[in-house]
N, C-alpha and C. Protein backbone atom coordinates (compact mmCIF):
# COMPACT_ATOMS: atom_id res chain seq x y z
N UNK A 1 183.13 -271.25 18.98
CA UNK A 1 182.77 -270.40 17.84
C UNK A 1 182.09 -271.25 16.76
N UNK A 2 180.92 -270.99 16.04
CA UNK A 2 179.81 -271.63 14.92
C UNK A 2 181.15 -271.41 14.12
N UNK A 3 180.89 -272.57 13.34
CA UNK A 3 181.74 -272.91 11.87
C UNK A 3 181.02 -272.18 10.87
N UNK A 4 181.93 -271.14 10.40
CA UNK A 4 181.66 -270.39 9.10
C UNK A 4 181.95 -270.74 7.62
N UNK A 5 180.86 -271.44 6.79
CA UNK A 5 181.85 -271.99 5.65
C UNK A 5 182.70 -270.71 4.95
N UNK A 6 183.56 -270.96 4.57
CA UNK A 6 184.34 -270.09 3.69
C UNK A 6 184.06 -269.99 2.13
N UNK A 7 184.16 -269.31 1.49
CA UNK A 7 183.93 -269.03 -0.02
C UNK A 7 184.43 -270.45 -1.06
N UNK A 8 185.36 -270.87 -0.45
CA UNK A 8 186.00 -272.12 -0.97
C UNK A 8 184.76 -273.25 -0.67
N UNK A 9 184.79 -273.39 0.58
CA UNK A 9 184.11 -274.49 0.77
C UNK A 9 182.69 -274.59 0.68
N UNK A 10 182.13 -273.67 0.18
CA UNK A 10 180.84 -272.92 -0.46
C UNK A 10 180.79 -273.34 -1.85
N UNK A 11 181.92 -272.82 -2.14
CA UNK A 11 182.20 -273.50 -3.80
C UNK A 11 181.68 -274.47 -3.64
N UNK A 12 182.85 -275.86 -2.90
CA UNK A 12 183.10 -277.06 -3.24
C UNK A 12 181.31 -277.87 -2.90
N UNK A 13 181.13 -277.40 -1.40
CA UNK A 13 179.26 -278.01 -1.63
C UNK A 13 178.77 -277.61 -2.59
N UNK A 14 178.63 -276.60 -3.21
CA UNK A 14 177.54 -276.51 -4.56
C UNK A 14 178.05 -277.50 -5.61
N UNK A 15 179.22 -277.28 -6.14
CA UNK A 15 180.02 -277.73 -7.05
C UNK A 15 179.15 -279.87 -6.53
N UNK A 16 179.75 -280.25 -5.55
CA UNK A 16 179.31 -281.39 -4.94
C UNK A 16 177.54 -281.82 -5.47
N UNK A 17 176.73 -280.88 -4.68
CA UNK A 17 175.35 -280.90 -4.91
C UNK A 17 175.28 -281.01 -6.39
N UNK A 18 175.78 -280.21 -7.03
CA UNK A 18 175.51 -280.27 -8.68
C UNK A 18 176.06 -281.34 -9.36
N UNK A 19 176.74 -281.93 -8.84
CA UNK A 19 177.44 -283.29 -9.68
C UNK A 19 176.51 -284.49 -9.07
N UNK A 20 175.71 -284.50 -8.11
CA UNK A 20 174.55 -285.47 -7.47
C UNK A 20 173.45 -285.12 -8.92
N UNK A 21 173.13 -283.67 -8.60
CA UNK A 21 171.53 -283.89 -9.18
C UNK A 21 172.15 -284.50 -10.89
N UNK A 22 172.99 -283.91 -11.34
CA UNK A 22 173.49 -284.44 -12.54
C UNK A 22 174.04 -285.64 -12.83
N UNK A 23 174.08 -286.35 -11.93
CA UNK A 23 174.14 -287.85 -11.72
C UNK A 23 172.94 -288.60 -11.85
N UNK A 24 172.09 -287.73 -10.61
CA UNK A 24 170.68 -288.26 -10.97
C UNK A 24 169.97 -287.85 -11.92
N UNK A 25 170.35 -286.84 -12.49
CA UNK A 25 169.24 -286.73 -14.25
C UNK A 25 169.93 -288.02 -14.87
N UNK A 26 171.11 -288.08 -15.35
CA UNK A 26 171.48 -289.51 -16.23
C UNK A 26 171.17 -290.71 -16.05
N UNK A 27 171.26 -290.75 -14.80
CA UNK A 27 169.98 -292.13 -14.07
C UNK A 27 168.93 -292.01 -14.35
N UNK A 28 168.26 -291.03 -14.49
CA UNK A 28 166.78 -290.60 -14.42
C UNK A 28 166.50 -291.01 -16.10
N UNK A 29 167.46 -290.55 -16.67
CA UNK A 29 167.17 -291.07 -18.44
C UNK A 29 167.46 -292.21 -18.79
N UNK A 30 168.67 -292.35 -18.13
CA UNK A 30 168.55 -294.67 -18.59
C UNK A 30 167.81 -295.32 -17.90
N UNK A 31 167.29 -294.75 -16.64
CA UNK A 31 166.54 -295.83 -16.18
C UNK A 31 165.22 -295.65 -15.11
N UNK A 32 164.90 -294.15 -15.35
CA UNK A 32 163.88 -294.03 -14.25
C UNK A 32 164.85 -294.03 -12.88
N UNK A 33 163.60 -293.98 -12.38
CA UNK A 33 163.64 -293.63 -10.68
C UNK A 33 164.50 -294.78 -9.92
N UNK A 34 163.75 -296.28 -10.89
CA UNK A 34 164.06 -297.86 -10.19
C UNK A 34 165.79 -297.45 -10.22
N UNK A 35 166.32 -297.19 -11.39
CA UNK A 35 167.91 -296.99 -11.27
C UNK A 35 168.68 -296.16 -10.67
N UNK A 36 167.75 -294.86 -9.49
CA UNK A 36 168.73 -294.08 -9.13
C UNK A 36 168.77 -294.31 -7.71
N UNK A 37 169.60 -295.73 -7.83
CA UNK A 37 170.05 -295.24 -6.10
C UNK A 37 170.63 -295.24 -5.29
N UNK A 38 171.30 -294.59 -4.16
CA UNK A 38 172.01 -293.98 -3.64
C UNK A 38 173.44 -294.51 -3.98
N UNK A 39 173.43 -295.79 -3.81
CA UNK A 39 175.17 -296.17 -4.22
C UNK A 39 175.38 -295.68 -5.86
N UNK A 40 174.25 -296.00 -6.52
CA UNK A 40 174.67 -295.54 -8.15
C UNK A 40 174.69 -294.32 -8.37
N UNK A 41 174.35 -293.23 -7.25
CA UNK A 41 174.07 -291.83 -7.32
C UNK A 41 175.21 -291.51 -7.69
N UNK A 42 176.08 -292.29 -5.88
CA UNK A 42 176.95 -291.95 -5.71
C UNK A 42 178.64 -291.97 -6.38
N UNK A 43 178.48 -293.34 -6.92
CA UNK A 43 179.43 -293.83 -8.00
C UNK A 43 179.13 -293.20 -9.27
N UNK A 44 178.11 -292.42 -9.97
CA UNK A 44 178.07 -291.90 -11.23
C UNK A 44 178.82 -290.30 -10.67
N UNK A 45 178.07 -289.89 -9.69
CA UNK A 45 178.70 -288.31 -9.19
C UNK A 45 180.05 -288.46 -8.63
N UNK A 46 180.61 -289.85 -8.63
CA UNK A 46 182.34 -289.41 -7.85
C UNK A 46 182.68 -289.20 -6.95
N UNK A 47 181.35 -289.58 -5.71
CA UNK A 47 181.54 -289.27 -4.56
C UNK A 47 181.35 -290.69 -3.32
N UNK A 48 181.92 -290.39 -2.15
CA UNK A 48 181.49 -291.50 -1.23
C UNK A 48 179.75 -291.43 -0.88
N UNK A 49 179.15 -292.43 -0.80
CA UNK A 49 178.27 -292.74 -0.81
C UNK A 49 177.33 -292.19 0.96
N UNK A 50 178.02 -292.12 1.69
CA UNK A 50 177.70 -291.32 2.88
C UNK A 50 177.22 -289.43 2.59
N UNK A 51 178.00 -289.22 1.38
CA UNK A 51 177.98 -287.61 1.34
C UNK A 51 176.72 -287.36 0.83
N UNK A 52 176.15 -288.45 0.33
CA UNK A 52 174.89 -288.08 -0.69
C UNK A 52 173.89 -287.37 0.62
N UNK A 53 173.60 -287.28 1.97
CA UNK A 53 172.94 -287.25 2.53
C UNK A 53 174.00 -286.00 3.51
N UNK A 54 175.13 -285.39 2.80
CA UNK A 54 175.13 -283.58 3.40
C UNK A 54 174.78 -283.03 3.04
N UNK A 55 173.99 -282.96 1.54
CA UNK A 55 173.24 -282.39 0.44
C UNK A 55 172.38 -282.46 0.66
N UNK A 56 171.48 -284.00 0.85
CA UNK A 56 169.98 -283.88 0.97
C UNK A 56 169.60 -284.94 2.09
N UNK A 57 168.99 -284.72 2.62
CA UNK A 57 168.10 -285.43 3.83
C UNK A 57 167.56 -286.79 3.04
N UNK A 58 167.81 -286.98 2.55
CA UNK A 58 167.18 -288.31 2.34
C UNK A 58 167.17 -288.58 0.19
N UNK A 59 167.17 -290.04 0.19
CA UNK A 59 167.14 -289.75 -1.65
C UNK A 59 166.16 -289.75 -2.44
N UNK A 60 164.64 -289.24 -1.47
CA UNK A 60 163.61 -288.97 -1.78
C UNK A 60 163.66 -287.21 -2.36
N UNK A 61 164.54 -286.84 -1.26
CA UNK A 61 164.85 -285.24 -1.19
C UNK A 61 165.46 -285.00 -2.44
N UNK A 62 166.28 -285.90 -2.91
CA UNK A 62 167.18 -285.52 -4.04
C UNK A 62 166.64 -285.63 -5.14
N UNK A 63 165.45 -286.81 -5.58
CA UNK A 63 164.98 -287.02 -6.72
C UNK A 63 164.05 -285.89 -6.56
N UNK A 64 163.43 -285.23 -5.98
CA UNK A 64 162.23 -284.17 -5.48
C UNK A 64 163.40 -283.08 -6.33
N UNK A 65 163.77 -282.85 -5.66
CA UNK A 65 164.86 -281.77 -6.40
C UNK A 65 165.16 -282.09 -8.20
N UNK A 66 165.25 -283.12 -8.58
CA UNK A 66 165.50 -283.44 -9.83
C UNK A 66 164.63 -283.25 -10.87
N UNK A 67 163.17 -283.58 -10.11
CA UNK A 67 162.23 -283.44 -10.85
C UNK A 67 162.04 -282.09 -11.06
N UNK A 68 162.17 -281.17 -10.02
CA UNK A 68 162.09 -279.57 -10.19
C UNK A 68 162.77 -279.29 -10.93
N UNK A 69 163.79 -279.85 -11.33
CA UNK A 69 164.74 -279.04 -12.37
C UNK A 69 164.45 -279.47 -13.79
N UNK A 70 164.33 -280.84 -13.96
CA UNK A 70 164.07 -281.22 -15.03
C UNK A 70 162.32 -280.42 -15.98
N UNK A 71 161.12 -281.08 -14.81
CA UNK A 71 160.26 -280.50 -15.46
C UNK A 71 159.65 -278.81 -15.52
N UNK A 72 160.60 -278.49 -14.57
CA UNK A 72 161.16 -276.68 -14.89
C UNK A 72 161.60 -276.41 -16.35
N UNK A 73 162.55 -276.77 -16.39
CA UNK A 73 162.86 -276.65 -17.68
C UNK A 73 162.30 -277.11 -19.05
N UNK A 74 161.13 -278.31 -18.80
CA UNK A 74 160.72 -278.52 -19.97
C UNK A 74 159.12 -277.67 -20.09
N UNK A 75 158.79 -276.97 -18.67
CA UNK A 75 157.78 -275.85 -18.77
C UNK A 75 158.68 -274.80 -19.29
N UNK A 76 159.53 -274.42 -18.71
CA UNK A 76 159.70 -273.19 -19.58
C UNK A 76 160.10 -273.07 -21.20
N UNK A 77 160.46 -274.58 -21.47
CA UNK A 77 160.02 -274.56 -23.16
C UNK A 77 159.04 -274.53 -23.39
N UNK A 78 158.01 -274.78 -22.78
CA UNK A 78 156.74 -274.85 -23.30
C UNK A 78 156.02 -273.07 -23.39
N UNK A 79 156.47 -272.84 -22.71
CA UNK A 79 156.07 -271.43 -22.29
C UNK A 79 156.38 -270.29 -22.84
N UNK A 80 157.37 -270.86 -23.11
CA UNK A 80 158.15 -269.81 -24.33
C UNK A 80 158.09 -270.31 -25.68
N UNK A 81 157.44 -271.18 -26.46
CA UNK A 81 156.74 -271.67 -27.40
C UNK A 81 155.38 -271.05 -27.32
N UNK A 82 154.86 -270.93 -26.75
CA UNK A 82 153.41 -270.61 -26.45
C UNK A 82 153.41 -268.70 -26.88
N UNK A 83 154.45 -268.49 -25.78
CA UNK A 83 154.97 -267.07 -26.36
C UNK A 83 155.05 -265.99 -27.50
N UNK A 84 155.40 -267.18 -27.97
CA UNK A 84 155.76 -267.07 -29.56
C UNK A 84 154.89 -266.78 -30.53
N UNK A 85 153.92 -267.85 -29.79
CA UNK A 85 152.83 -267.20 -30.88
C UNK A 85 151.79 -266.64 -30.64
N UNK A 86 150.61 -266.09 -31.51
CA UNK A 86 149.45 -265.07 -31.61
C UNK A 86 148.32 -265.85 -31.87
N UNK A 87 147.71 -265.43 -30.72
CA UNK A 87 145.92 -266.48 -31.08
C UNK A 87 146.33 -267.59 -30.23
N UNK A 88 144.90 -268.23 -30.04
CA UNK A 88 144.33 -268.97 -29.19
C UNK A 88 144.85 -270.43 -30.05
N UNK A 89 144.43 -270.59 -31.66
CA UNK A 89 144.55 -271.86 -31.81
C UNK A 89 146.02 -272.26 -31.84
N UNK A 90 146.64 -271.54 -32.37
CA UNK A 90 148.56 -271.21 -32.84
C UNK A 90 149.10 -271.69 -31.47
N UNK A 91 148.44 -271.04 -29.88
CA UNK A 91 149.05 -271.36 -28.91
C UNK A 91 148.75 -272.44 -28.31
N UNK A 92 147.27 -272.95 -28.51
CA UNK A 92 147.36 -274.40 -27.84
C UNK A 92 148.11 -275.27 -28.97
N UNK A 93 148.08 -275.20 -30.20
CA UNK A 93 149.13 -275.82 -30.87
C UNK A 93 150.66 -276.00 -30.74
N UNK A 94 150.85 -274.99 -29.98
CA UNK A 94 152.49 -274.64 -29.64
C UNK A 94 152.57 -275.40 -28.34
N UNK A 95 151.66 -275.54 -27.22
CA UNK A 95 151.53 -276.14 -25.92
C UNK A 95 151.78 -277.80 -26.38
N UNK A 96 151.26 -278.16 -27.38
CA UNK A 96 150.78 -279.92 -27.25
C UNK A 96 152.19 -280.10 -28.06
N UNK A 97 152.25 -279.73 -29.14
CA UNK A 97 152.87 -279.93 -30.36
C UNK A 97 154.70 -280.07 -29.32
N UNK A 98 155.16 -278.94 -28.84
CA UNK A 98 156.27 -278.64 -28.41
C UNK A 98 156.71 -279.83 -26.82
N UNK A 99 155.15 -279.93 -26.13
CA UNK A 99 155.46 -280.84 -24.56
C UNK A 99 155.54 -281.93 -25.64
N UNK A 100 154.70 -282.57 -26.72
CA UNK A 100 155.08 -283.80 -27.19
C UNK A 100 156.13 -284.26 -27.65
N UNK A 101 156.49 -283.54 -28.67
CA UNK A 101 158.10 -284.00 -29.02
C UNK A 101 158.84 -284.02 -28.34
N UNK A 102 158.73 -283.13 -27.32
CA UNK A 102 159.95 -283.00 -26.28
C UNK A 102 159.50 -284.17 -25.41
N UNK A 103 158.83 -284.85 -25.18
CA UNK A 103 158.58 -286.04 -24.30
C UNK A 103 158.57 -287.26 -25.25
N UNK A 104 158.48 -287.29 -26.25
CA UNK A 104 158.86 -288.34 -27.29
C UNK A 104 160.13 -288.48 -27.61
N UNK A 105 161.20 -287.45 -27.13
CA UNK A 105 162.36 -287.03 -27.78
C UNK A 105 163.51 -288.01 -26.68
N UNK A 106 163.25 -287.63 -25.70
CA UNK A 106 163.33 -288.44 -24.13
C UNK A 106 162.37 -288.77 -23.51
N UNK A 107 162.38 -290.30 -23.99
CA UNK A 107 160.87 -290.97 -23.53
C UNK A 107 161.38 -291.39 -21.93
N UNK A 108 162.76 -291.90 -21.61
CA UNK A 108 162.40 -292.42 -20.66
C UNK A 108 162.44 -291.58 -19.37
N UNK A 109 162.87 -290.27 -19.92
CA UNK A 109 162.75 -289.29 -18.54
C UNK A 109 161.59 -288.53 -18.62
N UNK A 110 160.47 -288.91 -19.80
CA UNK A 110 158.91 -288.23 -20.31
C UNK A 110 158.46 -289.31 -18.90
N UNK A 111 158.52 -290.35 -19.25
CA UNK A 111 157.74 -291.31 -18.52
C UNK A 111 157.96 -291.45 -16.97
N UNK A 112 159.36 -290.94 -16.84
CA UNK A 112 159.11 -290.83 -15.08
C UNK A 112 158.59 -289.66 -15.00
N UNK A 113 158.77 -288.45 -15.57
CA UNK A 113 157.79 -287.56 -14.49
C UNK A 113 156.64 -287.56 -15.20
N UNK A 114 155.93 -288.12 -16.09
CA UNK A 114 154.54 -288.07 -16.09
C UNK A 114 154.07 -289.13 -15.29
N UNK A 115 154.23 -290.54 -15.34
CA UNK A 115 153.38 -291.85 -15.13
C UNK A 115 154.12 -292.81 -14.05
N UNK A 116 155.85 -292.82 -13.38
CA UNK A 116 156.69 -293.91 -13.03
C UNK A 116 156.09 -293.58 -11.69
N UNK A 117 155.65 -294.68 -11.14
CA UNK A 117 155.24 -295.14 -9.57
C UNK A 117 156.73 -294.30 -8.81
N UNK A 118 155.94 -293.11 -8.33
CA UNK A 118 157.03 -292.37 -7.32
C UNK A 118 156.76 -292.12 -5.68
N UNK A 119 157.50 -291.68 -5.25
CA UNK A 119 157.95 -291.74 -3.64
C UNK A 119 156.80 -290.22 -3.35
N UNK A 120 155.80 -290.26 -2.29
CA UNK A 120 155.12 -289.11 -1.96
C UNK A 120 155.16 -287.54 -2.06
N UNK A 121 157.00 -287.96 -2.00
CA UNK A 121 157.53 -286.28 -1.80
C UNK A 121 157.52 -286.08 -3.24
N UNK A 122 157.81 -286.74 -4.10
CA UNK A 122 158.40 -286.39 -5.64
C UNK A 122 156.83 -286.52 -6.47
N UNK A 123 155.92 -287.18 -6.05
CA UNK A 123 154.67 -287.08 -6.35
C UNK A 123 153.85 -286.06 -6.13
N UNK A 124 153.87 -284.94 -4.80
CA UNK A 124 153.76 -283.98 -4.82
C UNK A 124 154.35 -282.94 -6.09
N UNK A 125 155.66 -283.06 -6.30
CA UNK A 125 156.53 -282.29 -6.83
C UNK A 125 155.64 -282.68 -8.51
N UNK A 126 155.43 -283.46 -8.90
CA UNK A 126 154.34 -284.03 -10.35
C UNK A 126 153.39 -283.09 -10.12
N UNK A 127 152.37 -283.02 -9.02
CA UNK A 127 150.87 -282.15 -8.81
C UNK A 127 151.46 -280.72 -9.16
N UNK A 128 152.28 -280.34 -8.78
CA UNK A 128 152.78 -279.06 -9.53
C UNK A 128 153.07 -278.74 -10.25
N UNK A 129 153.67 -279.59 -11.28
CA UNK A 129 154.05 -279.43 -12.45
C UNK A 129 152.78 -279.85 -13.00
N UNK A 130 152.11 -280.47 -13.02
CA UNK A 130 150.81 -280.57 -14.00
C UNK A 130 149.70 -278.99 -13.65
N UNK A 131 149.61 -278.95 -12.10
CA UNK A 131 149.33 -277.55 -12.00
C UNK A 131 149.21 -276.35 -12.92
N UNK A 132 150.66 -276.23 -13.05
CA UNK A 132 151.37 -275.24 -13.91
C UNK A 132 151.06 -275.55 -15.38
N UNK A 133 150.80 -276.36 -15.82
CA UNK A 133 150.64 -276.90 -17.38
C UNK A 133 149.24 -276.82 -17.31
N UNK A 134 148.31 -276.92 -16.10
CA UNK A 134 146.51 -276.50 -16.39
C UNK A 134 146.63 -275.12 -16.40
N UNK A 135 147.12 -274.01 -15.52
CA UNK A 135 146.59 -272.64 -15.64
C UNK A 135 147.43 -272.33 -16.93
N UNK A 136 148.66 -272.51 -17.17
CA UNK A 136 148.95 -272.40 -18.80
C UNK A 136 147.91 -272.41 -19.55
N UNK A 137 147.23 -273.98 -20.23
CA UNK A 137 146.48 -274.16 -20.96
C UNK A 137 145.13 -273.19 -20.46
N UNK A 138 144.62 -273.12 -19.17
CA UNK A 138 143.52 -271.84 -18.95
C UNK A 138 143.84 -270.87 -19.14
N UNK A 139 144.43 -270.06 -18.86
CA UNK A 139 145.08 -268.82 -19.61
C UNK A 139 144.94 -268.84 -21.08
N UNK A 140 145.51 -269.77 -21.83
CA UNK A 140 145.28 -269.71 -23.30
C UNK A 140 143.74 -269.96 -23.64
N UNK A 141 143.09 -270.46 -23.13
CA UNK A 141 141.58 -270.63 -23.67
C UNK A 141 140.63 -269.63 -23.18
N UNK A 142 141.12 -268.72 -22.05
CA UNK A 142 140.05 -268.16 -21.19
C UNK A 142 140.72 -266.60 -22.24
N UNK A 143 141.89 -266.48 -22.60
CA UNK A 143 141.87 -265.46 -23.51
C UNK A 143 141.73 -265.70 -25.25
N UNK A 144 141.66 -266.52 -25.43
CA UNK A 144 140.86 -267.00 -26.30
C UNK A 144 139.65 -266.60 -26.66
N UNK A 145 138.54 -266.88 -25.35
CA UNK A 145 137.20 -266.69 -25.33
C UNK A 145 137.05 -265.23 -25.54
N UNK A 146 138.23 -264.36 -24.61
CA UNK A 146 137.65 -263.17 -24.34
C UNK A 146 138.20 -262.27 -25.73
N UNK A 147 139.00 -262.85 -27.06
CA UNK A 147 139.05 -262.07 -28.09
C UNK A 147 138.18 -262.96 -29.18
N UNK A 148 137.13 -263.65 -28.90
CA UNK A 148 136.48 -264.47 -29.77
C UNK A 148 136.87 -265.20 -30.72
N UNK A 149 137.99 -265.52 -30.01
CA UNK A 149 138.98 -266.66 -30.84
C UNK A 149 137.87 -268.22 -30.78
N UNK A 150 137.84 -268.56 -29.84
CA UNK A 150 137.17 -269.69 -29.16
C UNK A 150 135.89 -269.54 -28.64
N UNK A 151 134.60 -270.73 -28.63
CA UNK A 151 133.42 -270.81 -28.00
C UNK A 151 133.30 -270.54 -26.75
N UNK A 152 132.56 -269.96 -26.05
CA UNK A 152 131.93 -269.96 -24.66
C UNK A 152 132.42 -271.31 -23.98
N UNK A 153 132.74 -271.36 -23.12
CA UNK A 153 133.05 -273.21 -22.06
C UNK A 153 133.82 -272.67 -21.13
N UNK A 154 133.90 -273.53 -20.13
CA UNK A 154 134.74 -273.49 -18.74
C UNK A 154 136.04 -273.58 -19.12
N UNK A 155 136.72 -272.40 -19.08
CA UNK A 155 137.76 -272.56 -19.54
C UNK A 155 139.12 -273.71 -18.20
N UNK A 156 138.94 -273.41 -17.24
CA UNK A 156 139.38 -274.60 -16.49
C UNK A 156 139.57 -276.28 -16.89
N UNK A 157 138.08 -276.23 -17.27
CA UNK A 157 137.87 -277.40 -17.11
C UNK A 157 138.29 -277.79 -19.08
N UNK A 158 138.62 -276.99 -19.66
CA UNK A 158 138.72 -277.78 -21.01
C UNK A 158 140.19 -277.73 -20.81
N UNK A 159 140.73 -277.04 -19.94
CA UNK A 159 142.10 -276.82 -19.53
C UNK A 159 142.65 -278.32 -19.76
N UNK A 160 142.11 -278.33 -18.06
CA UNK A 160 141.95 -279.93 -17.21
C UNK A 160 142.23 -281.45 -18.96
N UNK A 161 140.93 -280.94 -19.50
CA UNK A 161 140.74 -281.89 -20.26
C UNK A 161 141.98 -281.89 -21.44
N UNK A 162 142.75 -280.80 -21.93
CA UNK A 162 143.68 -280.92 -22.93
C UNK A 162 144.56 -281.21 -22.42
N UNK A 163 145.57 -281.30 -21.17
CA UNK A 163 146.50 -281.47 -20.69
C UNK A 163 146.02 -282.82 -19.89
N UNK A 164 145.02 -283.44 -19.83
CA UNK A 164 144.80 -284.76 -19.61
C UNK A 164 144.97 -285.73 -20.61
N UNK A 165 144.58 -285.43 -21.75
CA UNK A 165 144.32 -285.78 -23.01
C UNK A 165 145.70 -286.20 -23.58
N UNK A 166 146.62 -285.16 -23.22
CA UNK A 166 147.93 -285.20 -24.31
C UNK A 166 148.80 -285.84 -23.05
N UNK A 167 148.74 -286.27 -21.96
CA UNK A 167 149.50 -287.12 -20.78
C UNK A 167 148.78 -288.37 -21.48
N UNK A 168 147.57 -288.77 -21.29
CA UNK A 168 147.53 -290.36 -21.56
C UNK A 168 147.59 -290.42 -22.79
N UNK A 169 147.43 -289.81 -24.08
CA UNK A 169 147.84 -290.23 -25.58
C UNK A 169 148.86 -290.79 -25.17
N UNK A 170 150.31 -289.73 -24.30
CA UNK A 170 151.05 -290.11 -24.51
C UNK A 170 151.92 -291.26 -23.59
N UNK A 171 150.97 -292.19 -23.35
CA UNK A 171 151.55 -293.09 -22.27
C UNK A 171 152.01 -294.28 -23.14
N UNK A 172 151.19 -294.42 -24.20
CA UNK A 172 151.38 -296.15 -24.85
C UNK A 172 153.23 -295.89 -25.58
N UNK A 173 153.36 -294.41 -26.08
CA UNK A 173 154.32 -294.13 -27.19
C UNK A 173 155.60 -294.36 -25.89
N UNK A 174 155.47 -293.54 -24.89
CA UNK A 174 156.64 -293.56 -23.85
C UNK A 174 156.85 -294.88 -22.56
N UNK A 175 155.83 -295.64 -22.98
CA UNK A 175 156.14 -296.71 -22.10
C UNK A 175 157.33 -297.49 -22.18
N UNK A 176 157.85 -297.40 -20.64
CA UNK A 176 159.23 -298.55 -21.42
C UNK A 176 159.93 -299.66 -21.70
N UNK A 177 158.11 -300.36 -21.82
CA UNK A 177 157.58 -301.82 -22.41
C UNK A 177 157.04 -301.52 -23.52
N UNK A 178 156.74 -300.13 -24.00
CA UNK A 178 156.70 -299.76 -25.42
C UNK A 178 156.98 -299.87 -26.92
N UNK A 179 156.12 -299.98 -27.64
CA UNK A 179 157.03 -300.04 -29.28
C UNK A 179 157.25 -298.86 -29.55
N UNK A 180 158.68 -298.25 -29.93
CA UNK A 180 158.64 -296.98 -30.42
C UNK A 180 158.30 -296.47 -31.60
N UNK A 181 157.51 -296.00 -31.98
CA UNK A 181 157.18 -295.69 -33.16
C UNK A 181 157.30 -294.06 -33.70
N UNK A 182 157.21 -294.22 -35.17
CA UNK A 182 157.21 -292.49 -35.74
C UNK A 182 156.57 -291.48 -34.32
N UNK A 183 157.17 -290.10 -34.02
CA UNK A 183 156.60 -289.55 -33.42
C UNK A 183 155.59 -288.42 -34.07
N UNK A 184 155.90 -288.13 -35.26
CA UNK A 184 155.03 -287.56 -35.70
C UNK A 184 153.81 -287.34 -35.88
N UNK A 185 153.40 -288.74 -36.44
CA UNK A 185 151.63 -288.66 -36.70
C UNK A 185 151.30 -288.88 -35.30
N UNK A 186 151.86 -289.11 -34.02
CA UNK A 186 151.54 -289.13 -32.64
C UNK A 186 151.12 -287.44 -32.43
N UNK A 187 152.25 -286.83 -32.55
CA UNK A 187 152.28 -285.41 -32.01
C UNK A 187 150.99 -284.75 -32.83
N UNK A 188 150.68 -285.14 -34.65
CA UNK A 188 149.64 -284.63 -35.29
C UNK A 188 148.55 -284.70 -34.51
N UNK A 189 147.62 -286.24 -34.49
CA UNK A 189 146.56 -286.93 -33.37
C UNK A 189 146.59 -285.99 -32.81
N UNK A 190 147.16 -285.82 -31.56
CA UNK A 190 146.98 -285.39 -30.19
C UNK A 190 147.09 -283.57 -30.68
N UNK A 191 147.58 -283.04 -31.12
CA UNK A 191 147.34 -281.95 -31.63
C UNK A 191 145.88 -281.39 -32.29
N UNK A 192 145.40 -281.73 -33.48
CA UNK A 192 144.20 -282.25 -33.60
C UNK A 192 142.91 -282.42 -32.74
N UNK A 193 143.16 -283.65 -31.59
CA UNK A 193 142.29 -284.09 -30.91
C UNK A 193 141.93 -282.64 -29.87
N UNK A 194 143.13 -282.08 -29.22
CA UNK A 194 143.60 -281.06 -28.37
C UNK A 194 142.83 -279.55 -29.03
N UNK A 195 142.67 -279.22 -30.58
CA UNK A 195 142.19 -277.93 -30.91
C UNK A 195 140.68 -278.31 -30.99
N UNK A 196 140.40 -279.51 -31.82
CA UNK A 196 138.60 -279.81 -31.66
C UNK A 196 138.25 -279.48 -30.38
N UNK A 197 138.75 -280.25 -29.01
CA UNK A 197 138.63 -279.94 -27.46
C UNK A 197 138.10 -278.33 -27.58
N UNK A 198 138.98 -277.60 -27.44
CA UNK A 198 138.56 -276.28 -27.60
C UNK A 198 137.58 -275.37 -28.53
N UNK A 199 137.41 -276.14 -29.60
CA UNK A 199 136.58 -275.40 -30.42
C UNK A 199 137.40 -274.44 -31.46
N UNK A 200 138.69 -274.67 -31.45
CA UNK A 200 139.17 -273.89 -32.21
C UNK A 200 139.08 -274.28 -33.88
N UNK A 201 138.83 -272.85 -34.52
CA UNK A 201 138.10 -272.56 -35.73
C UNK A 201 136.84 -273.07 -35.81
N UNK A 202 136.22 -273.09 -34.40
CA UNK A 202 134.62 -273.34 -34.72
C UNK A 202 133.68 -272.09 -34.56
N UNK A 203 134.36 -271.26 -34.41
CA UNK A 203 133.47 -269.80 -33.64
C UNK A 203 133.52 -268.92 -34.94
């Protein structure tokens, strides 16, 4: 007879799985990717070091998973900032202004999923999340154009260019050979640099 897990022991794997990935976010903030691994996974989550791999196939699988959760959640702040407000310039202001602080705020978990030399699978898992942060920013400029908020331009491609723009500003501030400095007049700059891009209040 196939082994049926029971409601209990359904619990206890999730319960298990969730004390990994939450092991590996706290790794992921003191120390990047270089610090999460498998024995430290396993000794921060409380578990024997064999179990890390009934959860996930490998600890490529697990950081892949981490990153989904983490930069999930810092899109859907962004998104719901964006939300918030009315007009084209208000919302790419809400896009730069809100991913910056929040990646200045936690630089060292900004800097692994934007820039830290990662494993193929979890590098994929980056192309999507930047994905998602270009048709964002196209969406805001391509309706922009169409209530004459903003100039005529490819809205794609100025996409491309604002969410390129506000990743490498922000590489020197989150490096973690970095000087940390005020985040403010950082987040101003790149805010700024990000509405000229578009043309906003030039139309």
């Amino acid at each position: 007879m196939a082994y049926r897990p029971t409601a209990r022991t359904e619990a206890t794997r999730l319960a298990h799985r969730e004390r990994l990935l939450d092991a590996a976010r706290a790794l992921l903030a003191e120390g990047g990717y270089a610090a999460a691994s498998v024995s430290a996974l396993a000794d921060r989550a409380g578990v024997a070091t064999g179990s890390v791999y009934t959860h996930f196939s490998s600890k490529q699988e697990l950081l892949a998973a981490v990153f989904r959760h983490v930069a999930g959640h810092e899109l859907s702040a962004v998104r719901e900032a964006v939300r918030a407000e009315s007009g084209a310039a208000e919302q790419v202001r809400a896009l730069v202004e809100v991913f910056s602080r929040r990646a200045l705020r936690t630089p060292r978990t900004a800097w692994a999923l934007l820039a830290e030399p990662v494993d193929p699978l979890v590098e994929q898992e980056r192309l999507t999340y930047r994905r998602d942060y270009h048709a964002l920013a196209e969406s805001i400029v391509a309706a922009g154009m169409a209530a004459g908020e903003l100039p005529e331009q490819n809205a794609r491609l100025s996409a491309a260019a604002v969410i390129g723009a506000v990743g490498e500003a922000l590489l020197g501030p989150l490096s973690p050979v970095g000087e940390r400095t005020d985040p403010e007049p950082v987040v101003a700059g790149i805010t700024a640099l990000c509405l000229r891009a578009v043309g906003a209040g030039t139309t």
